[in-house]
C-alpha atoms as a PDB file:
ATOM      1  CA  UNK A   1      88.287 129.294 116.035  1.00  0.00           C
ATOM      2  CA  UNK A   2      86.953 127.184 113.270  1.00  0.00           C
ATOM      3  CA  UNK A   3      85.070 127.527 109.817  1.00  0.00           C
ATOM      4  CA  UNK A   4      82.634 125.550 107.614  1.00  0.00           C
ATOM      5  CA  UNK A   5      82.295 126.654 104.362  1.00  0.00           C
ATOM      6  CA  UNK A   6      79.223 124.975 102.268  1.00  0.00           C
ATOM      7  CA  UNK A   7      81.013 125.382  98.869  1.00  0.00           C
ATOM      8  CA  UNK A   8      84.030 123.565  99.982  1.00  0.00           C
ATOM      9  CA  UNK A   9      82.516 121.528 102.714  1.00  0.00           C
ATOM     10  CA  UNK A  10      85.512 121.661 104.745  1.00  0.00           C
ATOM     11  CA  UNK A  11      86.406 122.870 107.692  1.00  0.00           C
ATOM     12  CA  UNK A  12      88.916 125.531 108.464  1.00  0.00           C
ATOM     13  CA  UNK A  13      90.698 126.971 111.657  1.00  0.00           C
ATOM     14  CA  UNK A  14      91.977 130.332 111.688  1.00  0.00           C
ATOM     15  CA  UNK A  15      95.600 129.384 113.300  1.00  0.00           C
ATOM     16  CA  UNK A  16      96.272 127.538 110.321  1.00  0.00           C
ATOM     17  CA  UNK A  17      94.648 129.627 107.447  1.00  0.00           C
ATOM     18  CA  UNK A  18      94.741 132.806 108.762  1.00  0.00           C
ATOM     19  CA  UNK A  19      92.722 135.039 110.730  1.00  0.00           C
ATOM     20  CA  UNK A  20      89.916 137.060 108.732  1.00  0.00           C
ATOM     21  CA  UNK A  21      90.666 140.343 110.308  1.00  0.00           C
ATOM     22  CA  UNK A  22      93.720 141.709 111.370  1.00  0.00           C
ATOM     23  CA  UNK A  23      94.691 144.819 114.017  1.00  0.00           C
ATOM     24  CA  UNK A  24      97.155 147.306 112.201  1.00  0.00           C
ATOM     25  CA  UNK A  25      97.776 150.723 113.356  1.00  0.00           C
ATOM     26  CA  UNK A  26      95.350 153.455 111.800  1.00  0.00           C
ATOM     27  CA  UNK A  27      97.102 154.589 108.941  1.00  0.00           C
ATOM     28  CA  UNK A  28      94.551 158.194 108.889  1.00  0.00           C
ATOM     29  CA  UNK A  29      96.219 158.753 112.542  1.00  0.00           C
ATOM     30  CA  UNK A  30      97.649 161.811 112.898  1.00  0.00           C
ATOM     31  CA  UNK A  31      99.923 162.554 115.790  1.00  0.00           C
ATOM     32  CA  UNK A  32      98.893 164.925 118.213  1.00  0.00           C
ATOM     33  CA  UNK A  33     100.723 167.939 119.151  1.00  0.00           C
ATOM     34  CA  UNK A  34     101.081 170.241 122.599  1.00  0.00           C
ATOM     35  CA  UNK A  35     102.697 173.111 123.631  1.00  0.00           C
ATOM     36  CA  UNK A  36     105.895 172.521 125.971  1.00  0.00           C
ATOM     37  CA  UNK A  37     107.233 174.605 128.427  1.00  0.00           C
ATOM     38  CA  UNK A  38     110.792 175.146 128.736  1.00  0.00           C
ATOM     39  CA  UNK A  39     112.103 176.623 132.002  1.00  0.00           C
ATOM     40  CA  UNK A  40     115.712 178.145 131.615  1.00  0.00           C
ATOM     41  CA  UNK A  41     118.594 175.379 130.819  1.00  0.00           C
ATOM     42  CA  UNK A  42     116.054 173.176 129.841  1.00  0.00           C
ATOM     43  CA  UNK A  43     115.534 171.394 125.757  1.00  0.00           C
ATOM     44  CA  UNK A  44     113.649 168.935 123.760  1.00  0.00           C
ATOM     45  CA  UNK A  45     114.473 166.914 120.859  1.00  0.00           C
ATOM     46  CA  UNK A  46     111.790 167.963 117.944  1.00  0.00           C
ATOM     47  CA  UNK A  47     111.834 166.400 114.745  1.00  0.00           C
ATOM     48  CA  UNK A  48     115.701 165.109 115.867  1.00  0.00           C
ATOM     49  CA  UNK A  49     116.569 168.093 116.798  1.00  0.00           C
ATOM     50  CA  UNK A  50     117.762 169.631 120.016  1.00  0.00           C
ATOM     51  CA  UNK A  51     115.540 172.924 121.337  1.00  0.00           C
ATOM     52  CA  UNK A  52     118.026 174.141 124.323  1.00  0.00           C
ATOM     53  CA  UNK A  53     116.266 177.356 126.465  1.00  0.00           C
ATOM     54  CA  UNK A  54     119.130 179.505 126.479  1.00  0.00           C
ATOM     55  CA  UNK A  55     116.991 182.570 128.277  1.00  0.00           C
ATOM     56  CA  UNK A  56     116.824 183.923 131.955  1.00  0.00           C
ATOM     57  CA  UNK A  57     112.922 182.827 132.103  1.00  0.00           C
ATOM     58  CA  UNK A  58     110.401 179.901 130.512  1.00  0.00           C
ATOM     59  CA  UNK A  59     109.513 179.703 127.150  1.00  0.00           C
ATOM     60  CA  UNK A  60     106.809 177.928 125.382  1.00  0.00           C
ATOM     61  CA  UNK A  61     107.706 175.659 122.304  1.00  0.00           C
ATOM     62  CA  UNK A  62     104.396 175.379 120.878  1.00  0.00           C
ATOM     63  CA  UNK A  63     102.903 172.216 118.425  1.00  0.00           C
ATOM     64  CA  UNK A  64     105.622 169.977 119.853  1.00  0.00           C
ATOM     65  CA  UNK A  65     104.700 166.156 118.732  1.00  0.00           C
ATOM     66  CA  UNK A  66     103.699 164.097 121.563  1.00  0.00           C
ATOM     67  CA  UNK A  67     104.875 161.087 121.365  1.00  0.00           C
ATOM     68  CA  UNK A  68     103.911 159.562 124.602  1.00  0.00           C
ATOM     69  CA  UNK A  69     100.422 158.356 122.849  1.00  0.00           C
ATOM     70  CA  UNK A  70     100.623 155.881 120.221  1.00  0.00           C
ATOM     71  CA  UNK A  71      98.148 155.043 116.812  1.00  0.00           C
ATOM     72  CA  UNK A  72      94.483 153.354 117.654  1.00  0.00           C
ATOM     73  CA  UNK A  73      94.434 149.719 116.237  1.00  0.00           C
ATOM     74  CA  UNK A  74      92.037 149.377 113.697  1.00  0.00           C
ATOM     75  CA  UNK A  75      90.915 145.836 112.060  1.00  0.00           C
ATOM     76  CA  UNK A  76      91.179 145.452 108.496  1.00  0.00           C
ATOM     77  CA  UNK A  77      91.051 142.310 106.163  1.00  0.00           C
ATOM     78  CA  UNK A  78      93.275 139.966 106.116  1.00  0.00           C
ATOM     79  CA  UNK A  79      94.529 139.294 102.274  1.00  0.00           C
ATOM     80  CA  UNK A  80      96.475 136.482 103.378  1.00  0.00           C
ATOM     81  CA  UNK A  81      93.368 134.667 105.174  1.00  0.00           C
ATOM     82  CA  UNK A  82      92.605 131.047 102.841  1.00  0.00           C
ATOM     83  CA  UNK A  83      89.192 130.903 104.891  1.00  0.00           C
ATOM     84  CA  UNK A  84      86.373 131.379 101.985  1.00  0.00           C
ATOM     85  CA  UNK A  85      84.319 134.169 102.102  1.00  0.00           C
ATOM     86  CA  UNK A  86      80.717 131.754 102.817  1.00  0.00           C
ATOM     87  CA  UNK A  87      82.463 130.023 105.302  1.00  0.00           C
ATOM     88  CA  UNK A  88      80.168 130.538 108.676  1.00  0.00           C
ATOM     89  CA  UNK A  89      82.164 130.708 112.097  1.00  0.00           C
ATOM     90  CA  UNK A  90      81.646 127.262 114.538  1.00  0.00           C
ATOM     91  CA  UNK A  91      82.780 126.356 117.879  1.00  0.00           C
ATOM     92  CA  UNK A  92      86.081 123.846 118.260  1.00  0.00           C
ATOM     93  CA  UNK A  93      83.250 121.961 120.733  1.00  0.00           C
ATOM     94  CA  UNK A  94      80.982 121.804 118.036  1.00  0.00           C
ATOM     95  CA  UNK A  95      83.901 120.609 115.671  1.00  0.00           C
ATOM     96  CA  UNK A  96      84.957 117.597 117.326  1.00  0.00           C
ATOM     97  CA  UNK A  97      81.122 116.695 117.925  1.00  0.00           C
ATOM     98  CA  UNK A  98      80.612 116.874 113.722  1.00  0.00           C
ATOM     99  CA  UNK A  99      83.775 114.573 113.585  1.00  0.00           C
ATOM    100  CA  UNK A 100      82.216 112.073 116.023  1.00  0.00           C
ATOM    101  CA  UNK A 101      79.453 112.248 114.481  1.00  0.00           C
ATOM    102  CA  UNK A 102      81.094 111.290 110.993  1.00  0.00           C
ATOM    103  CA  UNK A 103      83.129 108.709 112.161  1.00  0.00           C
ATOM    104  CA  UNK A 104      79.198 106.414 113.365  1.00  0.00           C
ATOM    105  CA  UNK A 105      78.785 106.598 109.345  1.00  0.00           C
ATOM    106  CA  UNK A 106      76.666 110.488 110.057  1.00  0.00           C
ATOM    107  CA  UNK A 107      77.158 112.774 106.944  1.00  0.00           C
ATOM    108  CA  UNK A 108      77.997 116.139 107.375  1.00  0.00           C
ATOM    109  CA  UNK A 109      75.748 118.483 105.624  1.00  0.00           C
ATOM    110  CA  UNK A 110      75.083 122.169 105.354  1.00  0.00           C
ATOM    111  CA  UNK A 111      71.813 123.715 106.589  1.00  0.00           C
ATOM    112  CA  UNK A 112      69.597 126.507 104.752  1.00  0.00           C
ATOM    113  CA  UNK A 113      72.028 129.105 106.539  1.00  0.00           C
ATOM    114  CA  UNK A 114      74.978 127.049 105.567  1.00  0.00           C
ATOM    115  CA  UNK A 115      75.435 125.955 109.021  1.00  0.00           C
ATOM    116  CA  UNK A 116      76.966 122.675 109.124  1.00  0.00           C
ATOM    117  CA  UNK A 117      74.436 119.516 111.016  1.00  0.00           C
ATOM    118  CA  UNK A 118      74.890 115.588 110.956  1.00  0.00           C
ATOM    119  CA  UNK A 119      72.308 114.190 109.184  1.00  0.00           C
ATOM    120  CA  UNK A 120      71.592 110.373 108.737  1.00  0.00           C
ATOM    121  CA  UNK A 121      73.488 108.741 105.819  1.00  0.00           C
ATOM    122  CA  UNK A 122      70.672 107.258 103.233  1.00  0.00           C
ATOM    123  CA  UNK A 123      70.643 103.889 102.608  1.00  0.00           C
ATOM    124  CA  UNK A 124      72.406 102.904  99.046  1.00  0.00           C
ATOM    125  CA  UNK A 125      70.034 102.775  95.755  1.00  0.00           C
ATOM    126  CA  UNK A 126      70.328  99.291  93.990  1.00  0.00           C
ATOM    127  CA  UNK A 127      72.081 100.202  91.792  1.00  0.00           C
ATOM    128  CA  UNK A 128      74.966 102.079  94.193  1.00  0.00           C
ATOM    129  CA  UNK A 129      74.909  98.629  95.476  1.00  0.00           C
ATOM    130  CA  UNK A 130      75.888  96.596  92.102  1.00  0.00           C
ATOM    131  CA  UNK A 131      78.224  99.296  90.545  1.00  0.00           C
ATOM    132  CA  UNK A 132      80.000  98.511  94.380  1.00  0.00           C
ATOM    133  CA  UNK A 133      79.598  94.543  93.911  1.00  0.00           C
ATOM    134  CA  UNK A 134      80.934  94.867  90.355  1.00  0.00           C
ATOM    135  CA  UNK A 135      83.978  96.601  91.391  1.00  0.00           C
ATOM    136  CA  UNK A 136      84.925  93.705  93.687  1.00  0.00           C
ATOM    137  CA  UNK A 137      84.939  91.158  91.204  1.00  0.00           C
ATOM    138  CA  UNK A 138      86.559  93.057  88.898  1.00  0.00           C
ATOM    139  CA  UNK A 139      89.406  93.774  91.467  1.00  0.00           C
ATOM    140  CA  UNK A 140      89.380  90.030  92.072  1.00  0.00           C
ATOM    141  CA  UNK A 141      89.844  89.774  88.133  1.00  0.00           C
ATOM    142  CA  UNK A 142      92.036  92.094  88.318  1.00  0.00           C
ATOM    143  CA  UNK A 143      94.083  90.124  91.349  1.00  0.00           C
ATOM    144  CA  UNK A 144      94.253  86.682  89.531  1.00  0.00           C
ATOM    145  CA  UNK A 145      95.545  88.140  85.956  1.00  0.00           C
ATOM    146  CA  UNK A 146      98.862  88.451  87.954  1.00  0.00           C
ATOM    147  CA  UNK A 147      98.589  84.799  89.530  1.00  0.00           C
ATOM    148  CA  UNK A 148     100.520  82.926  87.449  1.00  0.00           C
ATOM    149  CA  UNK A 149     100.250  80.575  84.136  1.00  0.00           C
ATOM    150  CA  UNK A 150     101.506  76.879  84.016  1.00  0.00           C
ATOM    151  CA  UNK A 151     103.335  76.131  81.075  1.00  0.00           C
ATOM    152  CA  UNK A 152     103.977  71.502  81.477  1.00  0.00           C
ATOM    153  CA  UNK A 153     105.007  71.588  85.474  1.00  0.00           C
ATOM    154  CA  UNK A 154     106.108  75.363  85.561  1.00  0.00           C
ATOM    155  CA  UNK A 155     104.367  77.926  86.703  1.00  0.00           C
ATOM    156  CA  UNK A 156     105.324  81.444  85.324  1.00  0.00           C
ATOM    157  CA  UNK A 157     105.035  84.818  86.540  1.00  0.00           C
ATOM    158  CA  UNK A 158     101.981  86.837  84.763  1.00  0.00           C
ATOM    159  CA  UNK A 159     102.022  90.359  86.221  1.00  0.00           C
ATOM    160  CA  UNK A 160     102.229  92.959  83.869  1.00  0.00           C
ATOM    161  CA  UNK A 161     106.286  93.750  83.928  1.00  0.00           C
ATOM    162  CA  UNK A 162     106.552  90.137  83.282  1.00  0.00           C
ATOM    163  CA  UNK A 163     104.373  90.209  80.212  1.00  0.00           C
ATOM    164  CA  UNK A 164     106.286  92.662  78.845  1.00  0.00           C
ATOM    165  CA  UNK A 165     109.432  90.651  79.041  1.00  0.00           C
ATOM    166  CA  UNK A 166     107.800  88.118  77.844  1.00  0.00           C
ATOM    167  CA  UNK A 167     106.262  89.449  74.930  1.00  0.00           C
ATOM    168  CA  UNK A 168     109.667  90.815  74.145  1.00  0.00           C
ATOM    169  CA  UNK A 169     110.890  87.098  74.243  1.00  0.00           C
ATOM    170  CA  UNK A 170     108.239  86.330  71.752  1.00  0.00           C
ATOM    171  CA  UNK A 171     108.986  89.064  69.394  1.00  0.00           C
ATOM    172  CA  UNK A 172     112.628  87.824  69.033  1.00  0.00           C
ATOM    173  CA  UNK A 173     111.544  84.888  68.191  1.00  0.00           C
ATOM    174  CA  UNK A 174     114.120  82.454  66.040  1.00  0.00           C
ATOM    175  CA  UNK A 175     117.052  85.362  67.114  1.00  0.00           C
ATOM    176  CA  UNK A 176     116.351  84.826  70.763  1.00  0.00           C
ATOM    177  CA  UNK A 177     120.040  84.556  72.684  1.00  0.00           C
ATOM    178  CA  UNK A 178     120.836  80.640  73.437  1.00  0.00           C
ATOM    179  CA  UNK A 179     120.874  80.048  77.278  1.00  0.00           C
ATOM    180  CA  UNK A 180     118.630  82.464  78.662  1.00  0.00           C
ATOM    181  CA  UNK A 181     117.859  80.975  82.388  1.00  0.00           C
ATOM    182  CA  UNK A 182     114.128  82.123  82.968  1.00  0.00           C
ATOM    183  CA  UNK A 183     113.612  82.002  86.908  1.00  0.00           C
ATOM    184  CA  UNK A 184     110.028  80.233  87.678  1.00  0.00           C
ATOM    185  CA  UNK A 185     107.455  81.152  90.614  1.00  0.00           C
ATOM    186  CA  UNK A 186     108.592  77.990  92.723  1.00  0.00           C
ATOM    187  CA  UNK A 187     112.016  79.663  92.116  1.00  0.00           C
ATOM    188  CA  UNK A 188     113.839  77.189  90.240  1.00  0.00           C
ATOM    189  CA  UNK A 189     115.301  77.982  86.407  1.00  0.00           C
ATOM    190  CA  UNK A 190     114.671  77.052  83.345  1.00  0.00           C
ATOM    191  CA  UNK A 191     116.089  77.316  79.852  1.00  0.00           C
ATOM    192  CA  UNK A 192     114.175  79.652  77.606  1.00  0.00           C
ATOM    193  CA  UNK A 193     113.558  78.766  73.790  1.00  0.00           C
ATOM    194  CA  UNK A 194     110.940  80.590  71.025  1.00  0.00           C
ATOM    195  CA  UNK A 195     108.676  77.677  71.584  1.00  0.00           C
ATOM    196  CA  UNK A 196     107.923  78.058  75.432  1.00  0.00           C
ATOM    197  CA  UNK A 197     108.159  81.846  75.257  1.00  0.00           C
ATOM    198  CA  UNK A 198     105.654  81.197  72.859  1.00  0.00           C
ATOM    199  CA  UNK A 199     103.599  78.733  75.031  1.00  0.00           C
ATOM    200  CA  UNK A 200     103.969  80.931  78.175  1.00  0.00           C
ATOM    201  CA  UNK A 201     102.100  84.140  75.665  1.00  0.00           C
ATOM    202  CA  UNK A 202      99.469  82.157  75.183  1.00  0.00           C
ATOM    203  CA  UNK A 203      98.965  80.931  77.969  1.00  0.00           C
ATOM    204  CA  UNK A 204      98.498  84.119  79.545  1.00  0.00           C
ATOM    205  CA  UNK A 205      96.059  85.610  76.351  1.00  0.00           C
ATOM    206  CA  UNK A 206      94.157  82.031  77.747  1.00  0.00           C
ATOM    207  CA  UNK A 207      94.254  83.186  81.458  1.00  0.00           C
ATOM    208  CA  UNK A 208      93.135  86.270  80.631  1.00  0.00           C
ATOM    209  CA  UNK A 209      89.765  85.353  78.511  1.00  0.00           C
ATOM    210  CA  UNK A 210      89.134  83.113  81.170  1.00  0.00           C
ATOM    211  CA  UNK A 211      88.743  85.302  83.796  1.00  0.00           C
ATOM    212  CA  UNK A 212      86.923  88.097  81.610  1.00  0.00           C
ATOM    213  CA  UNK A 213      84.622  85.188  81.335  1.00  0.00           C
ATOM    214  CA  UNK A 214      84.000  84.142  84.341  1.00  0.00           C
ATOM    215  CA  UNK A 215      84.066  87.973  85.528  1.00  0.00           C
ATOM    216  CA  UNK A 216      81.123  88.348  83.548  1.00  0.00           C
ATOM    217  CA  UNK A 217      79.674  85.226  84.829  1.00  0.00           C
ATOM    218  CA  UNK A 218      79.237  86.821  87.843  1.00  0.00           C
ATOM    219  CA  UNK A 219      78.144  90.029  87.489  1.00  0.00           C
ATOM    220  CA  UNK A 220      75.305  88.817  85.866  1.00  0.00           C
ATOM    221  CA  UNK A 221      74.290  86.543  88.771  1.00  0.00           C
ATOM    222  CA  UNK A 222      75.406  89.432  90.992  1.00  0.00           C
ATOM    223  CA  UNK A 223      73.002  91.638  89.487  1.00  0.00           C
ATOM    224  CA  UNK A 224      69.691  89.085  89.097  1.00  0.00           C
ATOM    225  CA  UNK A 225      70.580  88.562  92.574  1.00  0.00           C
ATOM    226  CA  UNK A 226      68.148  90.338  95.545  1.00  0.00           C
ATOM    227  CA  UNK A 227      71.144  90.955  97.361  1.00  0.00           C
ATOM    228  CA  UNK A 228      73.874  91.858  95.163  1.00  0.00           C
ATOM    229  CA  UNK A 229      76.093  92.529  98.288  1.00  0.00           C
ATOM    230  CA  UNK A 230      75.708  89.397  99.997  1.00  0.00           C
ATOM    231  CA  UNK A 231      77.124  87.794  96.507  1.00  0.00           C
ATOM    232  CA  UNK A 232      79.735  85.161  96.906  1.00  0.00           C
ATOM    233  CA  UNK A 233      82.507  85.509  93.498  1.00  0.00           C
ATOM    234  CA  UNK A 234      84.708  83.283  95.485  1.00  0.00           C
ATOM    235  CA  UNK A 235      83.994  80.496  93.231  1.00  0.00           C
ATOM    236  CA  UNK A 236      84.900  79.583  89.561  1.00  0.00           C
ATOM    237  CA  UNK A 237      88.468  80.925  89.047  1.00  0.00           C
ATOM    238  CA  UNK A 238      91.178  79.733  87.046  1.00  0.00           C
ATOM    239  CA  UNK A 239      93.783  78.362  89.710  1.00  0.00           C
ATOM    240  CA  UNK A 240      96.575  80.490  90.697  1.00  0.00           C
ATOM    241  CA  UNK A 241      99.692  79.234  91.426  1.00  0.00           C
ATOM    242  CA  UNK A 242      99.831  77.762  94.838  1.00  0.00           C
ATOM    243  CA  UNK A 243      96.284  77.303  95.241  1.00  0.00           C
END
């Protein structure tokens, strides 16, 4: 059986989070007693103990516990159920047809009753629409910050544990080790001094107002544009190396 709960919206099945109610035996059950009748030779075990009939004739034993009945199952609460208390009770059918339903871009959505219906997504405000567009080319900024900077015919790594080695280069400035071999993007090595440490730092402060730049470029066009989402950013970047 499955849930919806409107404060969560999610979805909940009972095998997995517990049943509300559980069956336990009644615990205000009290056994039932009878009277037994012993015929001579003949016992009964009450309480543990053995009740032999040691006389010439029957004898009645009377409020002997009869246990050939058994406590009434009662339902109680379960206190280990994680199903919330709003959540309203829905059909595994109807379950899968809410997940189809989500998957063709249908929202799920509780009713007045907290009954859980598909209803149409809305279309995105304007302004969904640019804060989406804007987040593109700023991932895109965010892409070519770690495509390399060319320092003469090298091109040097730029992503953000290589800054910090490099930066670390530049603090040691004039005490930097002698023959430090400083592996390039095409692979090849090349001796590292203060002065291209230096060069590569810069280079990569440089990168980096170039894109915020040109970042900015285009989310302005982005936004005077009627369709912000049909904006192309492709153009205007720095190049990156092996482009």
């Amino acid at each position: 059986m499955y849930y919806y709960s409107q404060q969560t919206r999610g979805f909940y099945n009972a095998e997995i989070h517990g049943s509300r109610l559980i069956s336990i035996p009644d615990p205000e059950w009290v056994r039932p007693t009878h009277d037994v009748v012993l015929m001579p030779r003949e016992f009964v075990i009450i309480d543990g103990e053995r009740v032999v009939n040691d006389t010439d004739g029957p004898i009645t034993i009377p409020d002997v516990p009869d246990y050939s009945v058994g406590p009434p199952l009662v339902e109680v609460a379960n206190q280990d159920c994680k199903i919330p208390a709003d959540a309203v009770e829905i059909t595994e059918e109807y379950h899968q047809e809410l997940l189809a339903g989500a998957a063709q871009s249908k929202r799920i959505e509780p009713d007045q009753s907290g009954y859980p219906v598909l209803v149409d997504t809305p279309e995105p405000t304007r302004e969904e629409v640019v804060d989406k567009a804007w987040l593109a080319i700023k991932a895109e900024r965010d892409r070519r910050k770690a495509g390399g900077v060319q320092v003469g015919e090298k091109w040097f790594h730029s992503d953000d544990s290589s800054r910090i080695q490099q930066l670390g280069l530049v603090m040691m400035g004039a005490t930097m080790p002698e023959d430090i071999m400083w592996k390039t993007m095409d692979g090849s090595f090349i001796e590292m001094t203060p002065t291209l440490a230096q060069a590569i730092f810069s280079a990569a402060a440089n990168l980096d107002f170039e894109l915020f730049t040109i970042a900015e470029t285009h989310r302005v066009a982005m936004e005077a544009s009627e369709a912000p989402s049909d904006y192309d950013f492709s153009g205007g970047w720095p190049l990156a190396f092996e482009e």
